[in-house]
N, C-alpha and C. Protein backbone atom coordinates (compact mmCIF):
# COMPACT_ATOMS: atom_id res chain seq x y z
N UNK A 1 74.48 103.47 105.47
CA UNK A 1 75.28 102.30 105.14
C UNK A 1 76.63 102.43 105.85
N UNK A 2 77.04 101.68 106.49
CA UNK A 2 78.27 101.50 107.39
C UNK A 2 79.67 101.45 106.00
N UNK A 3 80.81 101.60 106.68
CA UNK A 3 81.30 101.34 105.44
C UNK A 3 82.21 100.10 105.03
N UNK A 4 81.94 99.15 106.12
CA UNK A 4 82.06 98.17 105.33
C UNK A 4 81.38 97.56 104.16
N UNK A 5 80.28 97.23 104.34
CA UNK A 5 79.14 97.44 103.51
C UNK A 5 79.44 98.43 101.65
N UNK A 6 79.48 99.89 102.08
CA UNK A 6 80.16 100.40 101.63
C UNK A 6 81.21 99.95 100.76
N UNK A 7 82.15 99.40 101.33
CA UNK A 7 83.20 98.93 100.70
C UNK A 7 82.76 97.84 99.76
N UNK A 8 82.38 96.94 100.54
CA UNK A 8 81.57 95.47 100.05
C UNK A 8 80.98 95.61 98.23
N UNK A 9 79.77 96.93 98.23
CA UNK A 9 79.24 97.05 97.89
C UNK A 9 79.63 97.33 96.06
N UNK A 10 81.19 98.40 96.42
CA UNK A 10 81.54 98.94 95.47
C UNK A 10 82.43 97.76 95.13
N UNK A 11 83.08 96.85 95.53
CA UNK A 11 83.93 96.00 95.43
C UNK A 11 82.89 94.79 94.94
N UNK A 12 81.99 94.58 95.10
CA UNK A 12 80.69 93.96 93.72
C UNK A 12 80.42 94.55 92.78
N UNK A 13 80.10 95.78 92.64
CA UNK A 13 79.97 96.51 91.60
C UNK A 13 81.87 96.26 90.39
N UNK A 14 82.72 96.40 91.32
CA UNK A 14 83.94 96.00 90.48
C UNK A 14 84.39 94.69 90.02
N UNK A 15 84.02 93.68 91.01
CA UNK A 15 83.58 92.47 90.32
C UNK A 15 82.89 92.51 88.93
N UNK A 16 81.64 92.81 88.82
CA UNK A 16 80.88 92.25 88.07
C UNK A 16 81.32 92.95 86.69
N UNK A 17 81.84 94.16 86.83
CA UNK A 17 82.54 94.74 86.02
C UNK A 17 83.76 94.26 85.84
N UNK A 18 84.76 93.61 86.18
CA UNK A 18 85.80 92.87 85.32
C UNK A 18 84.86 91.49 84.66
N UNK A 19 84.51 91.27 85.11
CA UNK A 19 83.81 89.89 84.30
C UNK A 19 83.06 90.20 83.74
N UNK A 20 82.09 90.96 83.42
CA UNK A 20 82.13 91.68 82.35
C UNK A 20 82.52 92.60 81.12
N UNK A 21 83.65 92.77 81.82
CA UNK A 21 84.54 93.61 80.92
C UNK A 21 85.84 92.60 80.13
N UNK A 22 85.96 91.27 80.84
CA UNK A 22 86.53 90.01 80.69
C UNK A 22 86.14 89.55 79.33
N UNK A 23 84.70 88.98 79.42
CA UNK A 23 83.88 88.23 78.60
C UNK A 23 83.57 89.56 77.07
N UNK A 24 83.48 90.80 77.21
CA UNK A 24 83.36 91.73 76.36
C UNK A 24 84.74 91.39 75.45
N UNK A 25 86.00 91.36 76.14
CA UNK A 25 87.22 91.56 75.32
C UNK A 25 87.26 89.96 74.63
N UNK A 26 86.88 88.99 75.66
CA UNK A 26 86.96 87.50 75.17
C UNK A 26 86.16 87.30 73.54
N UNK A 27 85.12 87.60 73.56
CA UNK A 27 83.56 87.23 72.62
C UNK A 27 83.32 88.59 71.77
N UNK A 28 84.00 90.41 72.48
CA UNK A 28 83.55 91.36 71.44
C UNK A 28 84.69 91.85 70.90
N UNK A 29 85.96 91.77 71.27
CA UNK A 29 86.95 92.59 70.82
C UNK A 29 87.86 91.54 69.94
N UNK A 30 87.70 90.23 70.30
CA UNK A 30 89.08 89.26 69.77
C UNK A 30 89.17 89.82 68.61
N UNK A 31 88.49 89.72 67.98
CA UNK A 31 88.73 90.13 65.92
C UNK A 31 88.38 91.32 65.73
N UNK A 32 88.25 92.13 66.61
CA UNK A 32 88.68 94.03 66.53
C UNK A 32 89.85 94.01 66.73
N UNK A 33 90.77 93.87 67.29
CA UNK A 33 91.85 94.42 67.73
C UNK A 33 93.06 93.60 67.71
N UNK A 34 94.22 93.89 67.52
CA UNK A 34 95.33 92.57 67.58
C UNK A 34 96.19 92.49 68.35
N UNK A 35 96.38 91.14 68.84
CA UNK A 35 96.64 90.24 69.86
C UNK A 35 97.38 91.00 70.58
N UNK A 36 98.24 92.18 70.38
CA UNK A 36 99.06 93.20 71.38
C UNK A 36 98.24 93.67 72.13
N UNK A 37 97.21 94.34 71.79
CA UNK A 37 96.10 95.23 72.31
C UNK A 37 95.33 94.28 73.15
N UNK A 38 95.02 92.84 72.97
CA UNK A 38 94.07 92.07 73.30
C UNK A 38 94.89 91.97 74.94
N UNK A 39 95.91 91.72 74.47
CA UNK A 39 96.88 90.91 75.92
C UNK A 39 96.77 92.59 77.19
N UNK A 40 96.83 93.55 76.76
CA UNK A 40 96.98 94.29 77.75
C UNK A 40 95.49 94.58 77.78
N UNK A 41 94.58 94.53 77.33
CA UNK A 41 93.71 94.51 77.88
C UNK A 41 92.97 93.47 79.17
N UNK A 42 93.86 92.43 78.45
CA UNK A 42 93.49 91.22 79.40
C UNK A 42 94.50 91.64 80.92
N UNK A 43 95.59 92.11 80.80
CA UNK A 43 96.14 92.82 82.09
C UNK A 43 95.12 93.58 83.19
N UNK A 44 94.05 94.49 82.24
CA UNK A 44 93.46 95.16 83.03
C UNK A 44 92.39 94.11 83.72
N UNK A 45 92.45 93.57 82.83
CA UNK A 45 91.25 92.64 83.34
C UNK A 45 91.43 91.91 84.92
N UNK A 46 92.65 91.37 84.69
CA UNK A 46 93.69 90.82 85.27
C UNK A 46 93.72 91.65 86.76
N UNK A 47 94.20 92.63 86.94
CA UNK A 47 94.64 93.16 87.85
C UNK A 47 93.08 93.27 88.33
N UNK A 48 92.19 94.11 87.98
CA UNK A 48 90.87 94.28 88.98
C UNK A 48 90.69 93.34 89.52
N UNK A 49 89.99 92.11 88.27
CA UNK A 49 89.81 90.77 89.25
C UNK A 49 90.73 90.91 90.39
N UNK A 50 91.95 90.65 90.84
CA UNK A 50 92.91 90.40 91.57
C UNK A 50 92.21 91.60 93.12
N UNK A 51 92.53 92.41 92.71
CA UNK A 51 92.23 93.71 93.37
C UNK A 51 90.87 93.88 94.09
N UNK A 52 90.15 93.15 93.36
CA UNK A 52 88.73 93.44 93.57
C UNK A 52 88.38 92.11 94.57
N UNK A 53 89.31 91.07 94.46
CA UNK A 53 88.86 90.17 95.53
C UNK A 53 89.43 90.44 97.05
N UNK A 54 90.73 91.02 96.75
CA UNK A 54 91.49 91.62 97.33
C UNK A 54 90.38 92.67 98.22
N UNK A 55 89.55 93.43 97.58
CA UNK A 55 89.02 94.03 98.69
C UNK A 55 87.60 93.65 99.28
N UNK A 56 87.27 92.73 98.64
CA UNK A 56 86.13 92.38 99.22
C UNK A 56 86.44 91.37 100.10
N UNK A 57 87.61 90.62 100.58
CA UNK A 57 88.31 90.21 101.65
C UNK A 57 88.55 91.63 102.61
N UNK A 58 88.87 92.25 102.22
CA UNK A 58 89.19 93.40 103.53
C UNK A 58 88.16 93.72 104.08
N UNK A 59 86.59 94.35 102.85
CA UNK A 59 85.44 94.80 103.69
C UNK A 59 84.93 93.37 104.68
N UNK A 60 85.31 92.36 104.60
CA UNK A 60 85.02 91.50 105.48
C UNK A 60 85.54 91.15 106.64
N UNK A 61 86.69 91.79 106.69
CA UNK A 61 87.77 91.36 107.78
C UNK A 61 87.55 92.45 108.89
N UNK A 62 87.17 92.12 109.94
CA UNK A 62 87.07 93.09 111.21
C UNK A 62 88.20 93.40 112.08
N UNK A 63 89.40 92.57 111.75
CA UNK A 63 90.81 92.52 112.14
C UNK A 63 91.73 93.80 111.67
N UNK A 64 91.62 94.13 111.12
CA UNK A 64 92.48 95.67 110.49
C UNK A 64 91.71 96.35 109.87
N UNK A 65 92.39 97.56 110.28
CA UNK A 65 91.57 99.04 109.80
C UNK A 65 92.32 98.90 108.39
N UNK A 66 91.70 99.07 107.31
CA UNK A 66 92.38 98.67 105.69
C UNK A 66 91.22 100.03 105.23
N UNK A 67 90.99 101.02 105.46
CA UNK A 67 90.09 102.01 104.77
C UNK A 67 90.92 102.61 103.39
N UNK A 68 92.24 103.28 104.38
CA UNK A 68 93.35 103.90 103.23
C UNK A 68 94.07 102.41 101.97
N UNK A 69 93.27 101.83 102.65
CA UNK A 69 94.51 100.40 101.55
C UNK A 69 93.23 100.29 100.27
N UNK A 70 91.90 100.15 101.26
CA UNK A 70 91.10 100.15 100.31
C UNK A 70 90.71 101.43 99.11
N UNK A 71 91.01 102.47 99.60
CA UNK A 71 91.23 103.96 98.72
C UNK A 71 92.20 103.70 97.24
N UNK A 72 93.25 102.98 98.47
CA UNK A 72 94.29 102.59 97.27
C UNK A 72 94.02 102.15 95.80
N UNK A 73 93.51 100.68 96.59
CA UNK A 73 93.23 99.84 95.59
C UNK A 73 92.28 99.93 94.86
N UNK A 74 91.04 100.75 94.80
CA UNK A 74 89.84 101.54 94.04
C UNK A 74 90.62 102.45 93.13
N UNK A 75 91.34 103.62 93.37
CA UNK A 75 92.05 104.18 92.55
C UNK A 75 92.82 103.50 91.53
N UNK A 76 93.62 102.36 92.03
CA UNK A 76 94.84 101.76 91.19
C UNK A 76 93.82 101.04 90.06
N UNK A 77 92.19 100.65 90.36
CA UNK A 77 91.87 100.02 88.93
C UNK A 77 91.56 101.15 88.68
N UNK A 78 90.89 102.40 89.11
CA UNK A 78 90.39 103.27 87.84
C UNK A 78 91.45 103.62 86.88
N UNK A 79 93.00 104.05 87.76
CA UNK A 79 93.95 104.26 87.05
C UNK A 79 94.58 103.92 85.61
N UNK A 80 95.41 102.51 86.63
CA UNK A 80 95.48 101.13 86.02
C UNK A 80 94.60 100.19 84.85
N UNK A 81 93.60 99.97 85.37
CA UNK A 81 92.85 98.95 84.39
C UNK A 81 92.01 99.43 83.45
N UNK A 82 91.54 100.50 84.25
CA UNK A 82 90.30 101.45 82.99
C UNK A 82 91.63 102.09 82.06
N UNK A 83 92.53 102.63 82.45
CA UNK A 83 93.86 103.12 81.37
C UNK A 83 93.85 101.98 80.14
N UNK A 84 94.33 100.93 81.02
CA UNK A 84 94.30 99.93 79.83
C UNK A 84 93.74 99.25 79.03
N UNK A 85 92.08 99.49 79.54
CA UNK A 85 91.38 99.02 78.50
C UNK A 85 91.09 100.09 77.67
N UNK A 86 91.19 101.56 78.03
CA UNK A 86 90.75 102.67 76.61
C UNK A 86 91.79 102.75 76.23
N UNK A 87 93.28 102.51 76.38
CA UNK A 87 94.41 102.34 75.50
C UNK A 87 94.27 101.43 74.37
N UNK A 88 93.97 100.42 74.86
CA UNK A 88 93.92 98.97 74.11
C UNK A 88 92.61 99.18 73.14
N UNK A 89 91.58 99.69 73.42
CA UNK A 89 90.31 99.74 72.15
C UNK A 89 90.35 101.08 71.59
N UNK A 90 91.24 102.32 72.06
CA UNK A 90 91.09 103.66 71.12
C UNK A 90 92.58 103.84 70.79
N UNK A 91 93.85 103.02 71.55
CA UNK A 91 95.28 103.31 70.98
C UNK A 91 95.48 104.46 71.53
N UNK A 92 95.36 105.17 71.82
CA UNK A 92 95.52 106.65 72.22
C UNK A 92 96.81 106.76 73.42
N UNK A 93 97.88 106.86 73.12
CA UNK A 93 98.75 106.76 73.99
C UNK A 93 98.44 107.39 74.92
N UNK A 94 97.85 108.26 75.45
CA UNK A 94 97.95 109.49 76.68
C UNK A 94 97.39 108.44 77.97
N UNK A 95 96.51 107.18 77.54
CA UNK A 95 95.38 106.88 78.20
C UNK A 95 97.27 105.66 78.93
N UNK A 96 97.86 105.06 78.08
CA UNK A 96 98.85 104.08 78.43
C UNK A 96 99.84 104.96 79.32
N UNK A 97 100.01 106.65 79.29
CA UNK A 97 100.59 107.48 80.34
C UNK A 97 99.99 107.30 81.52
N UNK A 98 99.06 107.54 81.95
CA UNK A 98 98.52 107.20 82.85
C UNK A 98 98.06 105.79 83.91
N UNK A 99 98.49 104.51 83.15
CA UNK A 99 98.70 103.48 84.05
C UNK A 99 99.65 103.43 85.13
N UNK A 100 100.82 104.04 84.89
CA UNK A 100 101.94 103.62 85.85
C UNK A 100 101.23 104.55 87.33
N UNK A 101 100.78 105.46 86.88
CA UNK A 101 99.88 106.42 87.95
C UNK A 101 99.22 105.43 89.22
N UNK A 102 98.43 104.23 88.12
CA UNK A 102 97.64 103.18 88.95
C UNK A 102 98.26 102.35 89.53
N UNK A 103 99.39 102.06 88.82
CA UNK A 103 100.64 100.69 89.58
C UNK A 103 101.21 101.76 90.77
N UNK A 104 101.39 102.70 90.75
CA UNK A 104 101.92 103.33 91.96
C UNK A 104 100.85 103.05 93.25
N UNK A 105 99.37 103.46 92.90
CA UNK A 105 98.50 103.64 93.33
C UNK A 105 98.18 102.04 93.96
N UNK A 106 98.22 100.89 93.13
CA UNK A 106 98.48 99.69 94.15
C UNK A 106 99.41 99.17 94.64
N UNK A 107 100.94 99.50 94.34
CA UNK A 107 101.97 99.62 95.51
C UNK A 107 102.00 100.93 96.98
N UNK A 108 101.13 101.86 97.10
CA UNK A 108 100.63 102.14 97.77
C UNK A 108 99.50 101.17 98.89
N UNK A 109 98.91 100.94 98.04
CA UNK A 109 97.76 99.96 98.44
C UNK A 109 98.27 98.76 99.46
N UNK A 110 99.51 98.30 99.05
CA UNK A 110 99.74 97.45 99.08
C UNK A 110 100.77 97.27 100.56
N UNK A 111 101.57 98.62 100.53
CA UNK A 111 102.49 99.04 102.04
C UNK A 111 101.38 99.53 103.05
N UNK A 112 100.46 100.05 102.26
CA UNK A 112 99.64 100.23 103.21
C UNK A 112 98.74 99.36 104.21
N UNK A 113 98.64 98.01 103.28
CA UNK A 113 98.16 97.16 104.03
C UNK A 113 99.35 96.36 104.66
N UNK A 114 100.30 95.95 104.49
CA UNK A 114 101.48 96.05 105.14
C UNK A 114 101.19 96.46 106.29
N UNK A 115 101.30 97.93 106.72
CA UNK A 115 101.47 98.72 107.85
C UNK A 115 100.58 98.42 108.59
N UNK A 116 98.87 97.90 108.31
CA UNK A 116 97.93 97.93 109.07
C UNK A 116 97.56 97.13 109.30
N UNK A 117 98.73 95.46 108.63
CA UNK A 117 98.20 94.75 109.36
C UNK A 117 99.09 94.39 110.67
N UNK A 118 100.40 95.47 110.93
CA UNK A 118 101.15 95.29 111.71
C UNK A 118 100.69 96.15 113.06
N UNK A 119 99.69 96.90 112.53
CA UNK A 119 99.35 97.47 113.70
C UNK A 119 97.64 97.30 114.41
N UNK A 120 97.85 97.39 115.62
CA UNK A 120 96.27 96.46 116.28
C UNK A 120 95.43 97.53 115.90
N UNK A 121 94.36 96.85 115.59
CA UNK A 121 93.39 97.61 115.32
C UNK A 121 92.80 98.39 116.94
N UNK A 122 92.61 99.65 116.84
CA UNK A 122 92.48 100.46 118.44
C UNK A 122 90.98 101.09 118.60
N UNK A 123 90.48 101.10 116.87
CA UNK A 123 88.84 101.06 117.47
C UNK A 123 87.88 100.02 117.15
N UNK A 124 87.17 100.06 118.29
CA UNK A 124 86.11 98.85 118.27
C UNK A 124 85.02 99.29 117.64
N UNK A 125 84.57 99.08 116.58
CA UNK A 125 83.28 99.43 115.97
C UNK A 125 82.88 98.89 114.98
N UNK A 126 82.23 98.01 115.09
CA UNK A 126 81.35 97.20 113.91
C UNK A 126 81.57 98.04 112.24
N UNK A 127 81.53 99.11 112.45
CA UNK A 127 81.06 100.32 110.94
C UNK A 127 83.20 100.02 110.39
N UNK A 128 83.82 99.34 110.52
CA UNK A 128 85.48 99.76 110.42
C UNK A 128 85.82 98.81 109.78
């Protein structure tokens, strides 16, 4: 598997998992948990979606090398969004320490794509 593809691939797999993980907090959690907990969960929700379209635009784009942006932005939801949804359904503060980890991790993401799209892409290869 090339890694766009690659990329593509896992960036569906993270799709289908915020919208699923969307519709879980919408229909399974509303009347578990209260409305504090609900809203940052909906953050996490929030940010993947965002992120996740975000890279399934890049594995498509043959115009910039985005490999390290895409690293980024895979990390910043495991960080980030998975933090906030086991914060939000177990409370466990240690799990809410660990988000800012992920917001770093997509302001990374984010200079990084910055940088690469300022610079020409220098290899030619279908697999990039």
């Amino acid at each position: 598997m090339d890694k766009k593809n690659y990329w593509l691939a896992i960036s569906a797999a993270l799709g289908f998992l915020a919208v699923a993980l969307g519709a879980f907090g919408a229909h399974g959690l509303r009347e578990q948990l209260p409305p504090s907990m609900i809203e940052i969960y909906k953050t996490g929700v929030l940010y993947q979606l965002v992120h996740t379209i975000i890279m399934i635009t890049l594995s498509l784009n043959n115009k910039i090398k985005a490999n390290l942006t895409l690293i980024y932005f895979l990390a910043g939801i495991i960080l980030f969004s998975f933090s906030l949804y086991t914060y939000s359904i177990t409370g466990i503060k240690i799990f809410a320490m660990i988000t800012p980890i992920g917001g770093v991790s997509f302001l990374a993401g984010w200079i990084s794509l910055f940088i690469s799209a300022l610079r020409p892409k220098t290899i030619k290869s279908q697999n990039e």
